[in-house]
C-alpha atoms as a PDB file:
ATOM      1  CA  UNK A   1       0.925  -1.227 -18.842  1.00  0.00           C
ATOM      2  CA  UNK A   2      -0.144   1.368 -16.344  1.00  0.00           C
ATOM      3  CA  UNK A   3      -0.691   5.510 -16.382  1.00  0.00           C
ATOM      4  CA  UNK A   4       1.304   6.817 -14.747  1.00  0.00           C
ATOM      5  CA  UNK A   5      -0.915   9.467 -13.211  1.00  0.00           C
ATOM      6  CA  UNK A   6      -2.832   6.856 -11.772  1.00  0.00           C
ATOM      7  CA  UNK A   7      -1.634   5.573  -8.111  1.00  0.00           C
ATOM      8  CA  UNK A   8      -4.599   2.947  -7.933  1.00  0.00           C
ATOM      9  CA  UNK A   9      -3.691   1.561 -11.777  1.00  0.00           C
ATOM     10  CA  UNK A  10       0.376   1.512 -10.095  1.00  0.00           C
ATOM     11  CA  UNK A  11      -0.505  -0.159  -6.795  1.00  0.00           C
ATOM     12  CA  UNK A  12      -2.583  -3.183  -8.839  1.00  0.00           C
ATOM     13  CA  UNK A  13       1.335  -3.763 -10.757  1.00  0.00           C
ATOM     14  CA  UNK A  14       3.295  -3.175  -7.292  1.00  0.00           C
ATOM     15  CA  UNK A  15       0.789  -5.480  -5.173  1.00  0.00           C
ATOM     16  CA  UNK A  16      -1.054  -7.595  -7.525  1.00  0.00           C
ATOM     17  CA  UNK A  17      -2.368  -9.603  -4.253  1.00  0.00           C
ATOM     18  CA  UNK A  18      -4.267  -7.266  -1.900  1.00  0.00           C
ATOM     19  CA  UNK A  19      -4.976 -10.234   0.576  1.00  0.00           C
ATOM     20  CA  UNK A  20      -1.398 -10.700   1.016  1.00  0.00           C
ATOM     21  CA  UNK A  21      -0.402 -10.402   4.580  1.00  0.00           C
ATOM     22  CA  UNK A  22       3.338  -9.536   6.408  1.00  0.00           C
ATOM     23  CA  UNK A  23       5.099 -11.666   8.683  1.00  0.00           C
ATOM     24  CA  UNK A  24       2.544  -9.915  11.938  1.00  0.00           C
ATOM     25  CA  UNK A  25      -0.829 -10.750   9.816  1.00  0.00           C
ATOM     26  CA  UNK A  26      -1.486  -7.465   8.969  1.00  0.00           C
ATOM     27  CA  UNK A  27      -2.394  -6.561   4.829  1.00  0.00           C
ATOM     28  CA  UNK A  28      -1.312  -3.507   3.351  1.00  0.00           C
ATOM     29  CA  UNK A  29      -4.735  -1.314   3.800  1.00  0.00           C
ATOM     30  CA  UNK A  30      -4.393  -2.559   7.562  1.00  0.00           C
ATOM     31  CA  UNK A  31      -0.938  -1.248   8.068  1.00  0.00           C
ATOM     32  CA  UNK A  32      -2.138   1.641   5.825  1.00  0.00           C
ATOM     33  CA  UNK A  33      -5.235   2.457   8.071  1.00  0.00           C
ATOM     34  CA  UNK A  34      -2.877   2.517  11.008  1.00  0.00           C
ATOM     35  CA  UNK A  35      -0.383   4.839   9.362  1.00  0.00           C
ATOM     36  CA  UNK A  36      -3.189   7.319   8.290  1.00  0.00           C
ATOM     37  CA  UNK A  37      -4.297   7.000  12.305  1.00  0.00           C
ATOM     38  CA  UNK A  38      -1.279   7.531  13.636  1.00  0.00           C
ATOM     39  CA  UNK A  39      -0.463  10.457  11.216  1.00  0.00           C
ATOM     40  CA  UNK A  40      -3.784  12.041  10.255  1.00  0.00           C
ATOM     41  CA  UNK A  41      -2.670  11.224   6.715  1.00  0.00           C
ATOM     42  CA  UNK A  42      -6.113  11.244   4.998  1.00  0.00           C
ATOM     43  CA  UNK A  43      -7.137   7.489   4.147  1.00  0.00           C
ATOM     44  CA  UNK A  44      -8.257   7.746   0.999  1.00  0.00           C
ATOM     45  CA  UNK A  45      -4.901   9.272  -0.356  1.00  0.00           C
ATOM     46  CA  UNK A  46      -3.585   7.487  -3.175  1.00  0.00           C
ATOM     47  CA  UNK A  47      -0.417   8.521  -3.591  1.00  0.00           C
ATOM     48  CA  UNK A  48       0.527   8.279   0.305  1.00  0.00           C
ATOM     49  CA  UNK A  49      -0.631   4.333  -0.337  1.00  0.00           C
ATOM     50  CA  UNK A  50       1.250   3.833  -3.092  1.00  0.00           C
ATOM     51  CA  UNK A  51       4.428   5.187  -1.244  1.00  0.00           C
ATOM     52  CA  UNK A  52       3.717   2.562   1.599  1.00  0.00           C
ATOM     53  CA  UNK A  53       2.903  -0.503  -0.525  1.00  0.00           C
ATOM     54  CA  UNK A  54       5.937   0.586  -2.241  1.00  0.00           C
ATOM     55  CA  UNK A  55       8.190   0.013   0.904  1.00  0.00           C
ATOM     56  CA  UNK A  56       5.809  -2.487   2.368  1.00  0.00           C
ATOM     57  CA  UNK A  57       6.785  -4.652  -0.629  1.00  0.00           C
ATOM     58  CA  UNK A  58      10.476  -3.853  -0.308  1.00  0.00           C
ATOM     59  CA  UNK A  59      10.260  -5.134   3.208  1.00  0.00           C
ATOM     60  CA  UNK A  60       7.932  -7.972   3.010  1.00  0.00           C
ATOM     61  CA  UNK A  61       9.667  -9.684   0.046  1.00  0.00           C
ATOM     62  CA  UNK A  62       8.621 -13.591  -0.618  1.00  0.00           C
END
């Protein structure tokens, strides 16, 4: 079980597998970096990564 007030203790149940790379070889903190370059969404936002890995995971199903 998780907090929920904790994004980092909810991103370990939505990606249990950090290493785990899409179908273009890119891992979630790599697409994340890029968002938070493209957007000036500040990197160490939890929350923000949590909403990606959310859809990342959606998208990039097994």
């Amino acid at each position: 079980m998780f907090e929920y007030r904790n994004p980092e203790a909810i991103l370990e149940v939505v990606l249990p597998d950090p290493d785990k790379k899409n179908p273009h070889g890119h891992t979630l903190a790599d697409d994340f970096e890029h968002f938070c370059d493209l957007t000036g969404c500040p990197k160490d936002d939890a929350w923000a990564k949590l909403a990606l890995a959310w859809a990342w995971t959606s998208q990039y199903r097994d």
